[in-house]
Each structure stands twice: as structure tokens, then as C-alpha cells.
PDB file of N, CA and C in Angstrom:
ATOM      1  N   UNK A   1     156.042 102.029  74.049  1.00  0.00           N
ATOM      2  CA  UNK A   1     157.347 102.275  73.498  1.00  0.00           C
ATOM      3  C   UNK A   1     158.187 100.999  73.615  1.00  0.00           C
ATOM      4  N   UNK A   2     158.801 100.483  72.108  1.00  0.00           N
ATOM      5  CA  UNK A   2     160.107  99.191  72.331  1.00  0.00           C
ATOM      6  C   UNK A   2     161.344  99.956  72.184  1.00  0.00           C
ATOM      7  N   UNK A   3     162.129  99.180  72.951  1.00  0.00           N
ATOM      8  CA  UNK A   3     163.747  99.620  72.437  1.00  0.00           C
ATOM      9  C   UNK A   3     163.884  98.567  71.317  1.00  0.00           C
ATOM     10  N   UNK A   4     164.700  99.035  70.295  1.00  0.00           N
ATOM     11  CA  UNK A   4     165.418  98.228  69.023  1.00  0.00           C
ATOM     12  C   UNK A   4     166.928  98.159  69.270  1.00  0.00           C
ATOM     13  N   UNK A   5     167.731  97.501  68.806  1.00  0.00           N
ATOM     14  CA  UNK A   5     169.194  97.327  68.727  1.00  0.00           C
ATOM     15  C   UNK A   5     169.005  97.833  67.777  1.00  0.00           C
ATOM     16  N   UNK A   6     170.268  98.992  67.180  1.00  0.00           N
ATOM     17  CA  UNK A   6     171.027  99.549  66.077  1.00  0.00           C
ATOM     18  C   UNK A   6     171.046  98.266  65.321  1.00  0.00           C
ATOM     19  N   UNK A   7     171.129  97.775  64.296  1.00  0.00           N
ATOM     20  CA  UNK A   7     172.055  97.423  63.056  1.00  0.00           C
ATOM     21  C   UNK A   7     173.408  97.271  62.913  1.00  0.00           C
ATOM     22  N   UNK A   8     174.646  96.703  63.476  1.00  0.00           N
ATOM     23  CA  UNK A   8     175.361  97.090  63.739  1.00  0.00           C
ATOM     24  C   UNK A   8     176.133  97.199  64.652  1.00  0.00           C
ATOM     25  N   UNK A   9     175.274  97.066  65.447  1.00  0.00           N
ATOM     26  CA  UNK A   9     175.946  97.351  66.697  1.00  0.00           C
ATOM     27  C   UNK A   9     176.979  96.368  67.800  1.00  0.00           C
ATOM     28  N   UNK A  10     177.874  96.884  68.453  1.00  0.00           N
ATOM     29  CA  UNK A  10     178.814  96.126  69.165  1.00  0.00           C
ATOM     30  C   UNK A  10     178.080  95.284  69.915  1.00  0.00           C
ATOM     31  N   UNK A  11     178.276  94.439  70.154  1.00  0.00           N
ATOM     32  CA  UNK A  11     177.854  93.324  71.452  1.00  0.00           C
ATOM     33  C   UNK A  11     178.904  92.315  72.124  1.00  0.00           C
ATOM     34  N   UNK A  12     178.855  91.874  72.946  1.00  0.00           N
ATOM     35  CA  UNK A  12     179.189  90.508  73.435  1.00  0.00           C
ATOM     36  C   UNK A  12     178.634  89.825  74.429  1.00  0.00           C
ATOM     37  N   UNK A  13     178.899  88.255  74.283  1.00  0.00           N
ATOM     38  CA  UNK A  13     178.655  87.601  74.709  1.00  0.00           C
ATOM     39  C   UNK A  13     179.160  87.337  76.455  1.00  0.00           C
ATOM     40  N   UNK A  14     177.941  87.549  77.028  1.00  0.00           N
ATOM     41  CA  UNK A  14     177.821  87.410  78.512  1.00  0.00           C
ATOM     42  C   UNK A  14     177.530  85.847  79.402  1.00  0.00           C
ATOM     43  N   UNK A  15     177.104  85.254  78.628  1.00  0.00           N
ATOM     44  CA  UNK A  15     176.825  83.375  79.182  1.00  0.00           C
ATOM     45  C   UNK A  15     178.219  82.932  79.335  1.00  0.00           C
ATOM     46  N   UNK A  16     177.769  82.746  80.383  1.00  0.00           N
ATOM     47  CA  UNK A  16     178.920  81.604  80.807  1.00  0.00           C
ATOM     48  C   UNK A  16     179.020  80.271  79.668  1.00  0.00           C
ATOM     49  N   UNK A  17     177.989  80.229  80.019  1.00  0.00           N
ATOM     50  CA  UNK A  17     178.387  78.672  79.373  1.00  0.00           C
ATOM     51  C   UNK A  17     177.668  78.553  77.658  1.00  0.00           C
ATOM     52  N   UNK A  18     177.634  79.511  76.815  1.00  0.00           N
ATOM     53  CA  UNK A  18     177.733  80.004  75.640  1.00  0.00           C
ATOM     54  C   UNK A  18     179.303  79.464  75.026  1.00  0.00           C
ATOM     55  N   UNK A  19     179.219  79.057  73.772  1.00  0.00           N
ATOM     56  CA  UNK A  19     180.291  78.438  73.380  1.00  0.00           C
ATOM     57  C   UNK A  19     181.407  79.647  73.014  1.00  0.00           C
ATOM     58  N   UNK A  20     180.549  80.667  72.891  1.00  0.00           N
ATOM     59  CA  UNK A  20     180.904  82.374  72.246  1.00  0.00           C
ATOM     60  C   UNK A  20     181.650  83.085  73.132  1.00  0.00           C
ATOM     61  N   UNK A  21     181.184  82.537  74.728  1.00  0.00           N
ATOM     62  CA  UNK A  21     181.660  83.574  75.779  1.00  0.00           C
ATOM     63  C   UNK A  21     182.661  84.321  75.815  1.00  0.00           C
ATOM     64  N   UNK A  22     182.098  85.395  76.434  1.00  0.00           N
ATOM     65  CA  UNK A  22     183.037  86.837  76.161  1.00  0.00           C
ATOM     66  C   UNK A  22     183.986  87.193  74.550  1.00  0.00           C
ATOM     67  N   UNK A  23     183.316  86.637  73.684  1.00  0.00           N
ATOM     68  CA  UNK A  23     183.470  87.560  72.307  1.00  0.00           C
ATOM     69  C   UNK A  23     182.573  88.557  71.830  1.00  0.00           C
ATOM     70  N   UNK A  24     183.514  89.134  71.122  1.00  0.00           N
ATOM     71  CA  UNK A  24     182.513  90.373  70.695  1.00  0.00           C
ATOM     72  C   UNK A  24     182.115  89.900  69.640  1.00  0.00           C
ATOM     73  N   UNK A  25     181.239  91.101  68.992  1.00  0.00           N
ATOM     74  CA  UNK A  25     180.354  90.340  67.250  1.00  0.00           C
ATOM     75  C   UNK A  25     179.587  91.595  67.288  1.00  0.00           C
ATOM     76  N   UNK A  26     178.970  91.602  66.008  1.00  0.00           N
ATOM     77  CA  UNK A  26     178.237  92.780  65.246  1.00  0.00           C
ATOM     78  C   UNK A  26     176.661  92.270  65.367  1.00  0.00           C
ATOM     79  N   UNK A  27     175.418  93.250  65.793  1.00  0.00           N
ATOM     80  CA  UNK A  27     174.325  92.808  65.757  1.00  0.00           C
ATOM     81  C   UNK A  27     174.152  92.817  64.435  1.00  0.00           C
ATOM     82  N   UNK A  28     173.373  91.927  63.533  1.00  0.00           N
ATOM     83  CA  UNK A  28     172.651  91.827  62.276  1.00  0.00           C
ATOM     84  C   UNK A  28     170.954  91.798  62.096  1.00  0.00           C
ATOM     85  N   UNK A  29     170.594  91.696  63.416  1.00  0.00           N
ATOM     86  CA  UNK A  29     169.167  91.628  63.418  1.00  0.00           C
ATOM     87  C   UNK A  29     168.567  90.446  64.411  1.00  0.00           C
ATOM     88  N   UNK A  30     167.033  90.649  64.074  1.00  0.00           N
ATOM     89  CA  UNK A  30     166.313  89.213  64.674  1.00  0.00           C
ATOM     90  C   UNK A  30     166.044  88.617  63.659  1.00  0.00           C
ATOM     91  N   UNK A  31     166.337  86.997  64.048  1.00  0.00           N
ATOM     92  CA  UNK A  31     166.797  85.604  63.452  1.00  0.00           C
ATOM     93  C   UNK A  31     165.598  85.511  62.005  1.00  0.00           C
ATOM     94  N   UNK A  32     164.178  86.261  62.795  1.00  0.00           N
ATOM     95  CA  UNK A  32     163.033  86.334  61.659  1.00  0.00           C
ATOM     96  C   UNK A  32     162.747  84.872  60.860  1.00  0.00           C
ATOM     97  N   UNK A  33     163.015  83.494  61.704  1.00  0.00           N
ATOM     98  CA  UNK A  33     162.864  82.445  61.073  1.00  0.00           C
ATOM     99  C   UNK A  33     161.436  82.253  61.955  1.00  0.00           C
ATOM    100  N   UNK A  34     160.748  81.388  61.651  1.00  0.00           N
ATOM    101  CA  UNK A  34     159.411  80.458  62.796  1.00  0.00           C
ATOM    102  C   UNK A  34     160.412  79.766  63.709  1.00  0.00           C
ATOM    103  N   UNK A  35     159.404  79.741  65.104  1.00  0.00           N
ATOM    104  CA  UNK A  35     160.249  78.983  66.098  1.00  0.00           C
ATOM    105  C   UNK A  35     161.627  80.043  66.735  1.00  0.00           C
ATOM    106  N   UNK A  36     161.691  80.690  66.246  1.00  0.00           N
ATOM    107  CA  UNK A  36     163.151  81.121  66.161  1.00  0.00           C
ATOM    108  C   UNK A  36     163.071  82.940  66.662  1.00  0.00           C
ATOM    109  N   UNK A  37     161.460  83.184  67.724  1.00  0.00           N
ATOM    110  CA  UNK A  37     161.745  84.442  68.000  1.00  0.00           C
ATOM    111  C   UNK A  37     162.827  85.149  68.788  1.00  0.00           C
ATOM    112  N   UNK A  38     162.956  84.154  69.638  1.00  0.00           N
ATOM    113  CA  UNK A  38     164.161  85.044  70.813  1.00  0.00           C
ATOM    114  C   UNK A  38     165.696  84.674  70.361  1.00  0.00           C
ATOM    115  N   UNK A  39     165.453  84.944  69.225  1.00  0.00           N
ATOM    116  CA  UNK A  39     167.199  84.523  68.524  1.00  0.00           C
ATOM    117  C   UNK A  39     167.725  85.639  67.636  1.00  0.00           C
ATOM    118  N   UNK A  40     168.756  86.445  67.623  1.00  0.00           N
ATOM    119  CA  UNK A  40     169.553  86.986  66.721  1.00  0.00           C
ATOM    120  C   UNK A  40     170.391  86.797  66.182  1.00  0.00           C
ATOM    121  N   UNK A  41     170.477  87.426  64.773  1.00  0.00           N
ATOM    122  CA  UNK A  41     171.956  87.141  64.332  1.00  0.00           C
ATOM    123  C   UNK A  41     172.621  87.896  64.715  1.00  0.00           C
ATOM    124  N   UNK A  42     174.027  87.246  65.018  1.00  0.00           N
ATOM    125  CA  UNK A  42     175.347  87.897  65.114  1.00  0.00           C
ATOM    126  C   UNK A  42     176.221  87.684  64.441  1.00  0.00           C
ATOM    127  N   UNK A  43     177.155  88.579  64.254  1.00  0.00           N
ATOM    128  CA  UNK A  43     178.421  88.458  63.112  1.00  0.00           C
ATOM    129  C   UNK A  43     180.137  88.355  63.983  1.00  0.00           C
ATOM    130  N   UNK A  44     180.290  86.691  64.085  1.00  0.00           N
ATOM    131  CA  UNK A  44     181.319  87.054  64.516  1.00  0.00           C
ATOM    132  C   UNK A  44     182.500  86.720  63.496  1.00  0.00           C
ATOM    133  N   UNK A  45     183.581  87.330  63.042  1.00  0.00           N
ATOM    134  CA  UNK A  45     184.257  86.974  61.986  1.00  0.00           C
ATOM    135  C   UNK A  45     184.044  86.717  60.817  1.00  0.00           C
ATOM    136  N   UNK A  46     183.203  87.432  60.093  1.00  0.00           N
ATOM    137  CA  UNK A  46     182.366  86.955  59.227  1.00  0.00           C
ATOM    138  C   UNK A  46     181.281  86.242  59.065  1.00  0.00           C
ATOM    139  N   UNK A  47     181.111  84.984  60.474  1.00  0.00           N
ATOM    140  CA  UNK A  47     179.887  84.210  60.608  1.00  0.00           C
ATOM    141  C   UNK A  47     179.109  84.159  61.316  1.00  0.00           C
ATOM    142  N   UNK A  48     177.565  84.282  60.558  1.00  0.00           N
ATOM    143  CA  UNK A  48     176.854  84.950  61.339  1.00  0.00           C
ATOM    144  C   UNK A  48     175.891  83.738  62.377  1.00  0.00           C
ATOM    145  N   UNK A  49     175.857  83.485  63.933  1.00  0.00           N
ATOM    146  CA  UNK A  49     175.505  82.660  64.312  1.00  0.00           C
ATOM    147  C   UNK A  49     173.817  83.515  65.101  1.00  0.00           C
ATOM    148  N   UNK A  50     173.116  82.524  65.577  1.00  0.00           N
ATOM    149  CA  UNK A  50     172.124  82.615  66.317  1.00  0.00           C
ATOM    150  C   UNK A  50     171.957  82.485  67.901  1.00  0.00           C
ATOM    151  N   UNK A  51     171.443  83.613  68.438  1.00  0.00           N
ATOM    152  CA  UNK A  51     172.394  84.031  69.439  1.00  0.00           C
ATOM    153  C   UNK A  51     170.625  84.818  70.427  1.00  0.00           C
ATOM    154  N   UNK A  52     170.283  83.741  71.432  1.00  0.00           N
ATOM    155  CA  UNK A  52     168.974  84.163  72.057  1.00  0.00           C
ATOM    156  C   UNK A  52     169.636  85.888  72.573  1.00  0.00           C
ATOM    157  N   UNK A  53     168.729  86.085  73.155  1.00  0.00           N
ATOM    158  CA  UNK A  53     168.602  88.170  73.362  1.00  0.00           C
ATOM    159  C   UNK A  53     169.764  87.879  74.965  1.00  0.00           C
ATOM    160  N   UNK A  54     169.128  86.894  75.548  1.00  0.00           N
ATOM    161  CA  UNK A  54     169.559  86.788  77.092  1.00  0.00           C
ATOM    162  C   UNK A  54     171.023  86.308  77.587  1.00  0.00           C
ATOM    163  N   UNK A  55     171.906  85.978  76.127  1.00  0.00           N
ATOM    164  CA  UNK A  55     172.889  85.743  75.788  1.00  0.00           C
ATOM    165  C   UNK A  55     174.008  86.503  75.611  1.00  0.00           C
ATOM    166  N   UNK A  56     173.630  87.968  74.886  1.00  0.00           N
ATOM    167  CA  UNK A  56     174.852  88.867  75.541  1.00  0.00           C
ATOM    168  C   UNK A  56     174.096  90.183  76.104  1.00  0.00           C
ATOM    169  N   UNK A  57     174.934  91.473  75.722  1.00  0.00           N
ATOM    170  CA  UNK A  57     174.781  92.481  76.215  1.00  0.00           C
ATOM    171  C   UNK A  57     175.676  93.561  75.299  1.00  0.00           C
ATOM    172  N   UNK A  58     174.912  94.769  74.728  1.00  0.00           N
ATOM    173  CA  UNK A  58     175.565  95.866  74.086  1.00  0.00           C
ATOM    174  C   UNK A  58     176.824  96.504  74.661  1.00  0.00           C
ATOM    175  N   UNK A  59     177.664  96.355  74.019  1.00  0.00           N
ATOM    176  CA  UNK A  59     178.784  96.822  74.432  1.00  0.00           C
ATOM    177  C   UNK A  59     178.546  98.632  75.138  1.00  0.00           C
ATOM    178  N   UNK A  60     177.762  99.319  73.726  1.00  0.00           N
ATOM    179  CA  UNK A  60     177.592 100.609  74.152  1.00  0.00           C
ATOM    180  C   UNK A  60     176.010 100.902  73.767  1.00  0.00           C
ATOM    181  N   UNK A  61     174.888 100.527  74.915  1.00  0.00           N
ATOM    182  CA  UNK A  61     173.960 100.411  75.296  1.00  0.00           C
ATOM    183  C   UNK A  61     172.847 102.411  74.889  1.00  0.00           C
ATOM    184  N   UNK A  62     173.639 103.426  75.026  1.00  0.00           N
ATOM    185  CA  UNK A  62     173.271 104.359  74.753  1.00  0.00           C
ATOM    186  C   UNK A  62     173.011 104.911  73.643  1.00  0.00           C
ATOM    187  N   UNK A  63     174.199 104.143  73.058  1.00  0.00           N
ATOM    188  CA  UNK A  63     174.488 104.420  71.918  1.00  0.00           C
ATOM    189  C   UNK A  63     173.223 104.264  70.696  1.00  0.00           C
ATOM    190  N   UNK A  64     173.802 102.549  71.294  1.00  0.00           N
ATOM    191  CA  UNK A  64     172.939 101.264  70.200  1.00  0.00           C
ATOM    192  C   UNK A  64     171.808 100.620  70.342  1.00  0.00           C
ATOM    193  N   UNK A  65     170.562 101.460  71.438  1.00  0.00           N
ATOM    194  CA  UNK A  65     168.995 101.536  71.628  1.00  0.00           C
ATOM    195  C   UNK A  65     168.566 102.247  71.062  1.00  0.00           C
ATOM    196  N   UNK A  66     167.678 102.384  70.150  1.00  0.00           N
ATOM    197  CA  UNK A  66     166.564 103.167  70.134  1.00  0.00           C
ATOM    198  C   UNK A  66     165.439 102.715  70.072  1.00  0.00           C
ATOM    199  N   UNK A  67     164.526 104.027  70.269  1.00  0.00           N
ATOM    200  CA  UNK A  67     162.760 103.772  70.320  1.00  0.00           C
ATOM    201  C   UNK A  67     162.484 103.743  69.124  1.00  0.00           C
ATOM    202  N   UNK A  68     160.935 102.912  69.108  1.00  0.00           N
ATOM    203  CA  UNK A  68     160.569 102.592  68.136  1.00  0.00           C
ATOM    204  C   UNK A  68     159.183 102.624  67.931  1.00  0.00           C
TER     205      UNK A  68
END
């Protein structure tokens, strides 16, 4: 069994030293480029940046997991 992130879903940024720190943003997916597995997009303000997994944390975690 994997967990998936919703589509959608709330997040923010937990790194300290992330240029993003502590903003929120919309999940859009995984980055799905080569080279580029442990990266997602995120939507912050309209722009969507690349954003490793270990970088934030679901705002509402119950919500915005599911199995897959």
C-alpha cells in the first residue's frame, strides 16, 4: 500500500532554510521530469515551483492522503 497527496491539496513549507519557508501553496503533483523524482509541484500564487517531498508538510494530512 502507497499514500498519494490529493491534487490540491493545502501544504506548507516546513525548511528552514527553503526560500518558501512557512508559506502555504496548493499540491499540483510529482515534478514527472527525469532526474527530478523527489520533486513536486507547488502552486504558490499562481507559480508553480519545485519543491522536494522533505520540504513541507500537509496542512490537513487526513484529509489529503490517500491509498493507492
Amino acid at each position: 500500500m502507497t499514500l498519494s497527496i490529493r491534487l490540491g491539496a493545502e501544504i506548507h513549507i516546513t525548511n528552514p532554510a527553503h526560500s518558501m519557508y512557512q508559506q502555504a501553496g496548493r499540491y499540483m503533483g510529482p515534478a514527472e521530469l527525469p532526474g527530478m523524482e523527489h520533486h513536486h509541484r507547488i502552486c504558490f500564487d499562481g507559480k508553480v515551483h519545485l519543491v522536494q517531498r522533505a520540504d513541507f508538510e500537509l496542512l490537513y494530512p487526513d484529509r489529503d492522503l490517500r491509498q493507492d
